[in-house]
N, C-alpha and C. Protein backbone atom coordinates (compact mmCIF):
# COMPACT_ATOMS: atom_id res chain seq x y z
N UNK A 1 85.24 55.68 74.05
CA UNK A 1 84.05 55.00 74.51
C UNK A 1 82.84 55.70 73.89
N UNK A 2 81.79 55.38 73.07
CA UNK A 2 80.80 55.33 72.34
C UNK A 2 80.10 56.07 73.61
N UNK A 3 79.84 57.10 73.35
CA UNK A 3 78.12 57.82 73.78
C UNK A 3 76.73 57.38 74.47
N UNK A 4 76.32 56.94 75.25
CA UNK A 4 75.34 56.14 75.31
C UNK A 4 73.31 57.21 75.14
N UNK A 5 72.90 56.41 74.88
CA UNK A 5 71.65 57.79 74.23
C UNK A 5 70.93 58.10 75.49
N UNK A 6 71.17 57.94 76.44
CA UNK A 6 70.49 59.04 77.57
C UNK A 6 71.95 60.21 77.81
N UNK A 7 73.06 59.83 77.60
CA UNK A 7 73.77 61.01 77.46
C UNK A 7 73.47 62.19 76.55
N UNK A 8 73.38 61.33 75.04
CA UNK A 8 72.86 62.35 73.78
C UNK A 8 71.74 63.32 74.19
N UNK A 9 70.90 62.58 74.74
CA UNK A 9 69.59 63.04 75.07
C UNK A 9 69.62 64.20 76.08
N UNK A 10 70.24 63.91 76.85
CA UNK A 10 70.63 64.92 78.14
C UNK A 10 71.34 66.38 77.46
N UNK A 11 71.96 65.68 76.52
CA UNK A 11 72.78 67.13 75.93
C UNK A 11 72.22 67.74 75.04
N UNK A 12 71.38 67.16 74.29
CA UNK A 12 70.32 67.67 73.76
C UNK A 12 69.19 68.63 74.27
N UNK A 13 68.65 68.07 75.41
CA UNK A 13 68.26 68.52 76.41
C UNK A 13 68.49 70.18 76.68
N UNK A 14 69.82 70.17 76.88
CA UNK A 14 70.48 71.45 77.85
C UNK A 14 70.81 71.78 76.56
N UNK A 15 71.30 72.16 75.27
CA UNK A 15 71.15 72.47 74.14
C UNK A 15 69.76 73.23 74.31
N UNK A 16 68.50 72.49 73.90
CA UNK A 16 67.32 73.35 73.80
C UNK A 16 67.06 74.15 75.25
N UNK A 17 67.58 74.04 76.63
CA UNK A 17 67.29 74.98 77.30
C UNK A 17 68.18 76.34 77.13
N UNK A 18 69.00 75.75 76.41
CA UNK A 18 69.87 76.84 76.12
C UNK A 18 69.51 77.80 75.14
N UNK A 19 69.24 77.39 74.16
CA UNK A 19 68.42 77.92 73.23
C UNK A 19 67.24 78.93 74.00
N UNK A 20 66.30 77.86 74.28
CA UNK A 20 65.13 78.66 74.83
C UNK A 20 65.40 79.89 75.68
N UNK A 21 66.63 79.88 76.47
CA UNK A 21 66.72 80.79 77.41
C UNK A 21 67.42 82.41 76.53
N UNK A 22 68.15 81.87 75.22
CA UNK A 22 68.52 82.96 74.55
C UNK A 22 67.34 83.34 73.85
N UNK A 23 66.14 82.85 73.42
CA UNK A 23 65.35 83.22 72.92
C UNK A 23 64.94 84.37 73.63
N UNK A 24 64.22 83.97 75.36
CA UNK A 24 63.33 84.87 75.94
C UNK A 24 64.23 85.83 76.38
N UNK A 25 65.66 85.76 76.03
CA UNK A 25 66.53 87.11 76.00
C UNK A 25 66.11 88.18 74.60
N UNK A 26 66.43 87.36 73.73
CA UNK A 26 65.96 88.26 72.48
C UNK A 26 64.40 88.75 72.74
N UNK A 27 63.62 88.34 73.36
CA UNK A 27 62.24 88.86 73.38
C UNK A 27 62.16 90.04 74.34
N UNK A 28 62.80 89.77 75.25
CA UNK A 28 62.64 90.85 75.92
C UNK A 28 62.93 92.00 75.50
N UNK A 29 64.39 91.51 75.51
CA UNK A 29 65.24 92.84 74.51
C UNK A 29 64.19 93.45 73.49
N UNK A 30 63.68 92.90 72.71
CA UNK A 30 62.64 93.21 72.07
C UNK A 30 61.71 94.10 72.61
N UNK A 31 60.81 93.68 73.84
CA UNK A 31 59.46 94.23 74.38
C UNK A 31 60.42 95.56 75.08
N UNK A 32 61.45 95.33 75.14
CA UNK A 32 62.12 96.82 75.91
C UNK A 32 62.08 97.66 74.97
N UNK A 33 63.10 97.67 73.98
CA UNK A 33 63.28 98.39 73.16
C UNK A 33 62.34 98.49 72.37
N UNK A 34 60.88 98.24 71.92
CA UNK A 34 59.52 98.63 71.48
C UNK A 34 59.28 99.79 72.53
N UNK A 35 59.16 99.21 73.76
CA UNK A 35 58.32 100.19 74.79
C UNK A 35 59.29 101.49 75.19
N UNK A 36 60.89 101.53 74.71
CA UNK A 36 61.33 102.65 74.64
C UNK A 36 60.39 103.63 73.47
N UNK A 37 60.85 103.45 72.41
CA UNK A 37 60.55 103.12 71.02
C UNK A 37 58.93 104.03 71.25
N UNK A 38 57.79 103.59 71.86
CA UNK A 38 56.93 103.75 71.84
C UNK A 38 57.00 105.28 73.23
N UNK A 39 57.35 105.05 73.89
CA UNK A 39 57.24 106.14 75.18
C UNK A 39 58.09 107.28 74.16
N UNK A 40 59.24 107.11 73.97
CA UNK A 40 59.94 108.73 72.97
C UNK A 40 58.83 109.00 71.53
N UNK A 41 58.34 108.00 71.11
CA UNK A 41 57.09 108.83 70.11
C UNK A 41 55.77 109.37 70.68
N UNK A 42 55.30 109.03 71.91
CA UNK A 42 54.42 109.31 72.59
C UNK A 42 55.32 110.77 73.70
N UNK A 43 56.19 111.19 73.60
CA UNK A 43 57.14 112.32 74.13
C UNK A 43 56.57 113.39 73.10
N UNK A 44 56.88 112.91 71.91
CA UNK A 44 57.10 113.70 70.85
C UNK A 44 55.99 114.42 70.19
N UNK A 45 55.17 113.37 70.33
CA UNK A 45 53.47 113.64 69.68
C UNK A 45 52.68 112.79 70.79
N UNK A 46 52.40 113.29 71.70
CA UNK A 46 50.95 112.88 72.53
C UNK A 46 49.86 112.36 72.14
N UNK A 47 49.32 113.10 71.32
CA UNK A 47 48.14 113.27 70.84
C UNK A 47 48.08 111.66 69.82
N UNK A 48 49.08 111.31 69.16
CA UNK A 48 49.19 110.16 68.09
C UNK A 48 48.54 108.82 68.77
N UNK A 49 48.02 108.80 67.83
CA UNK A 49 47.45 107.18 68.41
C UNK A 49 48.48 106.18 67.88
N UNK A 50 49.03 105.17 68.16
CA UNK A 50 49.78 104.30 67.76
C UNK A 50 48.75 102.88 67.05
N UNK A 51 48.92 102.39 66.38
CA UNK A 51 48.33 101.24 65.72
C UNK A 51 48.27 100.18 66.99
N UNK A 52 47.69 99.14 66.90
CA UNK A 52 47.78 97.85 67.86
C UNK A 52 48.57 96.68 67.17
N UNK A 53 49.56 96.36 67.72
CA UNK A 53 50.22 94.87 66.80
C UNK A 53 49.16 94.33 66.20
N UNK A 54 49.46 94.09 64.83
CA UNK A 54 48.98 93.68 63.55
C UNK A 54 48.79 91.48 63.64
N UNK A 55 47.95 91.08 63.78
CA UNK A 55 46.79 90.21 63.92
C UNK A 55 46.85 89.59 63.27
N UNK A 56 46.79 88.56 62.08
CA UNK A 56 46.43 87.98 61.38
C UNK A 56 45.25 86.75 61.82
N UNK A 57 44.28 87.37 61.26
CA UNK A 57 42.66 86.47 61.80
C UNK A 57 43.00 85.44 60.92
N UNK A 58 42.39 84.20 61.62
CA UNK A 58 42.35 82.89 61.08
C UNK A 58 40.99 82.71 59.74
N UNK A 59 41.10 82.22 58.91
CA UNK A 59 40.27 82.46 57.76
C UNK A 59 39.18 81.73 57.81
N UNK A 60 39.45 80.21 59.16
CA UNK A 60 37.92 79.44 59.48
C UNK A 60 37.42 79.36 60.71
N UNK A 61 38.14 80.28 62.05
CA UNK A 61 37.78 80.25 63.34
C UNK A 61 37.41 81.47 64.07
N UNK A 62 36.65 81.91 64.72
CA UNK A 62 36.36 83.44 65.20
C UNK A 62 37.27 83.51 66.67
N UNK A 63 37.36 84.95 67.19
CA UNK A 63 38.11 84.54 68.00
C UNK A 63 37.71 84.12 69.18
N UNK A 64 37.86 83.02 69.75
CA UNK A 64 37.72 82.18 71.07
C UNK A 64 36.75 80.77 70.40
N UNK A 65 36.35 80.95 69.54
CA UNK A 65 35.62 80.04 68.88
C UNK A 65 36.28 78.45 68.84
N UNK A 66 37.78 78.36 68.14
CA UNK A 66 38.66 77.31 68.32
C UNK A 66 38.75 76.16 69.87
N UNK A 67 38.78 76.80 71.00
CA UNK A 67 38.68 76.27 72.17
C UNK A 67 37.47 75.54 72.44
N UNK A 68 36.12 76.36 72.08
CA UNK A 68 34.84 75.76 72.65
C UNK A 68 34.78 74.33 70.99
N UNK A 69 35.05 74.42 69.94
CA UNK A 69 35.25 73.29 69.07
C UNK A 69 35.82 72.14 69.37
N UNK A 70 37.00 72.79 69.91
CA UNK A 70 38.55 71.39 70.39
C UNK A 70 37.53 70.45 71.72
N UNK A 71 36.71 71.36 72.04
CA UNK A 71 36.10 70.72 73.59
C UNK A 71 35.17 69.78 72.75
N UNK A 72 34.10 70.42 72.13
CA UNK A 72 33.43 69.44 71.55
C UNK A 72 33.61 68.49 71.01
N UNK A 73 34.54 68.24 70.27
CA UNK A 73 35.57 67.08 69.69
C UNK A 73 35.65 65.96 70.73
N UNK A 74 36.51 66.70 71.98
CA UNK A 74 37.48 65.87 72.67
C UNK A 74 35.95 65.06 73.68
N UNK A 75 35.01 65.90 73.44
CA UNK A 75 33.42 65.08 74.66
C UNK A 75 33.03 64.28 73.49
N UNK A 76 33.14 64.03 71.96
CA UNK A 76 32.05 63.30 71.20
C UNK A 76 33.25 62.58 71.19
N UNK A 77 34.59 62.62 71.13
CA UNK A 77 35.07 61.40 70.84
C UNK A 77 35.47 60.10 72.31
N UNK A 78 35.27 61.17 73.25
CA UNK A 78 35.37 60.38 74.76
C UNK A 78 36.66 59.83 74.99
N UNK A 79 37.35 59.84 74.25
CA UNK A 79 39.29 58.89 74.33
C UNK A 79 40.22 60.20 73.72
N UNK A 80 41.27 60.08 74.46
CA UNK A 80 42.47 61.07 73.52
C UNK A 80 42.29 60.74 72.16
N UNK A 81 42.60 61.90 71.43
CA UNK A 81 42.94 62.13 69.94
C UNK A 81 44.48 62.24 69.83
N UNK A 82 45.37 62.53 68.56
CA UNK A 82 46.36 63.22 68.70
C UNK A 82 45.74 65.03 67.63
N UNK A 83 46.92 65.65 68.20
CA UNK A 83 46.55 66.85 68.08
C UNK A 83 46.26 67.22 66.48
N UNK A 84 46.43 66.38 64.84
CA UNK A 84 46.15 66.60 64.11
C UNK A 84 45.30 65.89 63.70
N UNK A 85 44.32 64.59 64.59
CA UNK A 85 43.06 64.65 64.13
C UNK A 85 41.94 65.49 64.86
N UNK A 86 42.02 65.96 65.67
CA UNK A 86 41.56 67.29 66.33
C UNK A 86 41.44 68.11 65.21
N UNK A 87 42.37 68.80 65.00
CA UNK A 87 42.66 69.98 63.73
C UNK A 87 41.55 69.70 62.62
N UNK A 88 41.51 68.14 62.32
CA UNK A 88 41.21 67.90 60.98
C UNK A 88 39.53 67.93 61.27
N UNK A 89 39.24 66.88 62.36
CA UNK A 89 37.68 67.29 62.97
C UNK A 89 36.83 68.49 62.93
N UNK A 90 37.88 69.61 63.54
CA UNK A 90 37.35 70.96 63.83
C UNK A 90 37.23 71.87 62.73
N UNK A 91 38.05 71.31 61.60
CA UNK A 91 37.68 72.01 60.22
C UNK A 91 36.63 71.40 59.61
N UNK A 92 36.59 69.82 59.87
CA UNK A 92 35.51 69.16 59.69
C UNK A 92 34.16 70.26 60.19
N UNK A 93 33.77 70.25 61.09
CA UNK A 93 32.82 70.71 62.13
C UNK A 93 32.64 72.15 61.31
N UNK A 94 33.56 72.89 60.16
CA UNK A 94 33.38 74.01 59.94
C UNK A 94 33.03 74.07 58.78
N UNK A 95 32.75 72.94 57.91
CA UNK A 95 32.75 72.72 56.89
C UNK A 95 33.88 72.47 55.51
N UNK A 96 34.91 72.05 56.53
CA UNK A 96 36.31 72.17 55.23
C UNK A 96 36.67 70.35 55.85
N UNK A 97 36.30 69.76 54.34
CA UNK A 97 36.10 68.56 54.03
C UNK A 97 37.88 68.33 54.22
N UNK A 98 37.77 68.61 52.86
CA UNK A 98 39.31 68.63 52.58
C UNK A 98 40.33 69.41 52.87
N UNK A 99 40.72 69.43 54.10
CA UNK A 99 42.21 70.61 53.94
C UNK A 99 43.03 70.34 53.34
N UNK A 100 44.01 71.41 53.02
CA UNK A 100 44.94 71.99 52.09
C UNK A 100 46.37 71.43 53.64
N UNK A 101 47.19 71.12 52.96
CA UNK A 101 48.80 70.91 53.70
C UNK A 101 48.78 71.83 54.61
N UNK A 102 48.73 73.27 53.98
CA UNK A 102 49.02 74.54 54.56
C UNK A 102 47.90 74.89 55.54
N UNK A 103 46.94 74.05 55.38
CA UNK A 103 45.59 74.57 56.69
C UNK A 103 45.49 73.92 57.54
N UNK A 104 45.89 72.20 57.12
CA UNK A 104 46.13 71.52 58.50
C UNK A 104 47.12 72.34 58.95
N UNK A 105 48.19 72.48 58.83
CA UNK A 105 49.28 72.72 59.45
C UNK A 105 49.31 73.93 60.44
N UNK A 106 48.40 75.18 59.81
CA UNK A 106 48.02 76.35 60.24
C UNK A 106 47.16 75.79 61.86
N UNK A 107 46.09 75.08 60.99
CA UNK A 107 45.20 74.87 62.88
C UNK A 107 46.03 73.89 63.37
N UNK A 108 46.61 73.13 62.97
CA UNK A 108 47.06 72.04 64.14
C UNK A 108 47.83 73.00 65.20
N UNK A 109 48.53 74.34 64.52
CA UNK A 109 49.53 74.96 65.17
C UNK A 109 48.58 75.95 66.43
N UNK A 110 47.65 76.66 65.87
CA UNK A 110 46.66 76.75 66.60
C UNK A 110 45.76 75.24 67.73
N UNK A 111 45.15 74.41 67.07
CA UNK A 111 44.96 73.25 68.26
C UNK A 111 45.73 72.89 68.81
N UNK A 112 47.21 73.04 68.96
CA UNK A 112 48.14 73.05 69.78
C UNK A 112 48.20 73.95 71.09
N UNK A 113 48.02 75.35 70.39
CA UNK A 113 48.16 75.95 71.20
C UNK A 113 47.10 76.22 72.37
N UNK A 114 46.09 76.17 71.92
CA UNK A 114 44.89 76.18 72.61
C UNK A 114 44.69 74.64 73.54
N UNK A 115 45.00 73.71 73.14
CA UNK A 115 45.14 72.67 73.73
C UNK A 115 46.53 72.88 75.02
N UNK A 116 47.45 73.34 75.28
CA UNK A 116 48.59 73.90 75.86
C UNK A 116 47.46 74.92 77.16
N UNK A 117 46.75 76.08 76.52
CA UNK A 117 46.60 76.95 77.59
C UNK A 117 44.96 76.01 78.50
N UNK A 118 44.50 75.01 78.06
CA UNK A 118 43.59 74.15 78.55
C UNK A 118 44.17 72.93 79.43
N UNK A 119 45.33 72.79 78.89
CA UNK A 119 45.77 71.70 79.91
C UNK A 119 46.67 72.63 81.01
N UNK A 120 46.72 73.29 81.28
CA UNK A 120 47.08 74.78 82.10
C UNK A 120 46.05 74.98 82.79
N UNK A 121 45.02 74.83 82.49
CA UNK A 121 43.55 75.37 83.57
C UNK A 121 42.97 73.57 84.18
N UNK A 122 43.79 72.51 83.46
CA UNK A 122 43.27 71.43 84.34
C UNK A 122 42.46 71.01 83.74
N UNK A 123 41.95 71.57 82.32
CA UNK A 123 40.90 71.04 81.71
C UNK A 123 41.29 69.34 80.75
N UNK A 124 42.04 69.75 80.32
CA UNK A 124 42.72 68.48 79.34
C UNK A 124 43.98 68.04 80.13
N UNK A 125 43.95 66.57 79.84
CA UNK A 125 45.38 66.04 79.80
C UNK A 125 46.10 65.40 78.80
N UNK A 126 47.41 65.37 78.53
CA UNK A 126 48.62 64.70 77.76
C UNK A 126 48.50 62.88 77.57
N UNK A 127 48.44 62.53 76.97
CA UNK A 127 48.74 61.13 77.50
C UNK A 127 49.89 61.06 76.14
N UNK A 128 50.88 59.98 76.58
CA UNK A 128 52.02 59.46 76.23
C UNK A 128 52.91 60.64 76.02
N UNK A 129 54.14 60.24 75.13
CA UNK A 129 55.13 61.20 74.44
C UNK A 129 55.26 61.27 73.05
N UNK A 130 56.20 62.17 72.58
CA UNK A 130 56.68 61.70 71.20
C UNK A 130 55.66 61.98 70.12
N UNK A 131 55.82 60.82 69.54
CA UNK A 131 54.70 60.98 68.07
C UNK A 131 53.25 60.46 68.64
N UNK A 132 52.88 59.61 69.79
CA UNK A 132 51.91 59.12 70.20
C UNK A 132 51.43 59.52 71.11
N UNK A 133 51.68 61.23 71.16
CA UNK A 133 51.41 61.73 72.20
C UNK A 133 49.58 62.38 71.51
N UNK A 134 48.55 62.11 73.04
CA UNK A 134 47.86 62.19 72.32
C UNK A 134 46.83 63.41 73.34
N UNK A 135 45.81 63.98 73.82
CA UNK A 135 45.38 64.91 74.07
C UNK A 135 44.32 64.14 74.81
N UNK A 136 43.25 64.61 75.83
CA UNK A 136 42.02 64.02 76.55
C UNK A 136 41.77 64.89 77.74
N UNK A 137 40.75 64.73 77.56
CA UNK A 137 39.83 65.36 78.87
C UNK A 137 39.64 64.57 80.12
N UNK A 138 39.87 65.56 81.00
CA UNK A 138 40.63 64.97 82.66
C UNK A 138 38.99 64.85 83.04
N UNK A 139 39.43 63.91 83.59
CA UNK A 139 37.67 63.09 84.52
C UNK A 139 37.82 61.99 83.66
């Protein structure tokens, strides 16, 4: 008997929670074994200052700058966007006419994310799913 696609979907589903849940295993494991890692060199030499995880600054946004842009966008355009004409606006707004593949792709990943910790504070909402999923400001 043939599969029906809310089955696929379902198993798909529990597939990526599965995944996800081995991920935030590997991370931890991770943040443990750093913060061992870091307490036996701080045993050893006190005095050492340790570096701060290494940053990579965005080459057209300052930091916190991206959020108060995405807002301005999302009030002049008054209707959901989806999240890569956002991106493309806010480079707009910075003076980059034309992006490059690699720069949309860079901020959209950023206007994503920043769009994620805003609809978290109640500020923005989701509308639809999928590919037509699109972004808007609640009120």
């Amino acid at each position: 008997m043939p599969e029906s696609e809310l089955t696929k979907l379902r198993r798909a589903r529990s597939r990526a929670h599965f995944g996800l849940k081995q991920a935030e295993e590997l991370a931890a494991g991770y943040r443990a074994k750093l913060a061992d890692l870091e307490a036996r060199i701080q045993a050893i030499a006190p005095d050492l200052q340790l570096p701060v995880r290494f940053r990579k600054p965005n080459p057209w946004f300052a930091r916190g700058e991206l959020p108060r842009v995405v807002m301005d966008v999302l009030r002049e355009a008054g209707e959901p966007l989806a999240v890569g004409v956002i991106a493309v606006r806010a480079l707009a707004r910075k003076g980059c006419d034309l992006p490059g593949p690699t720069l949309r792709k860079q901020v959209r990943g950023k206007v994503r994310e920043c769009l994620g910790k805003l609809e978290r504070r109640g500020v923005v909402r989701t509308v639809g799913s999928g590919r037509g999923t699109k972004r808007g400001l609640v009120g």
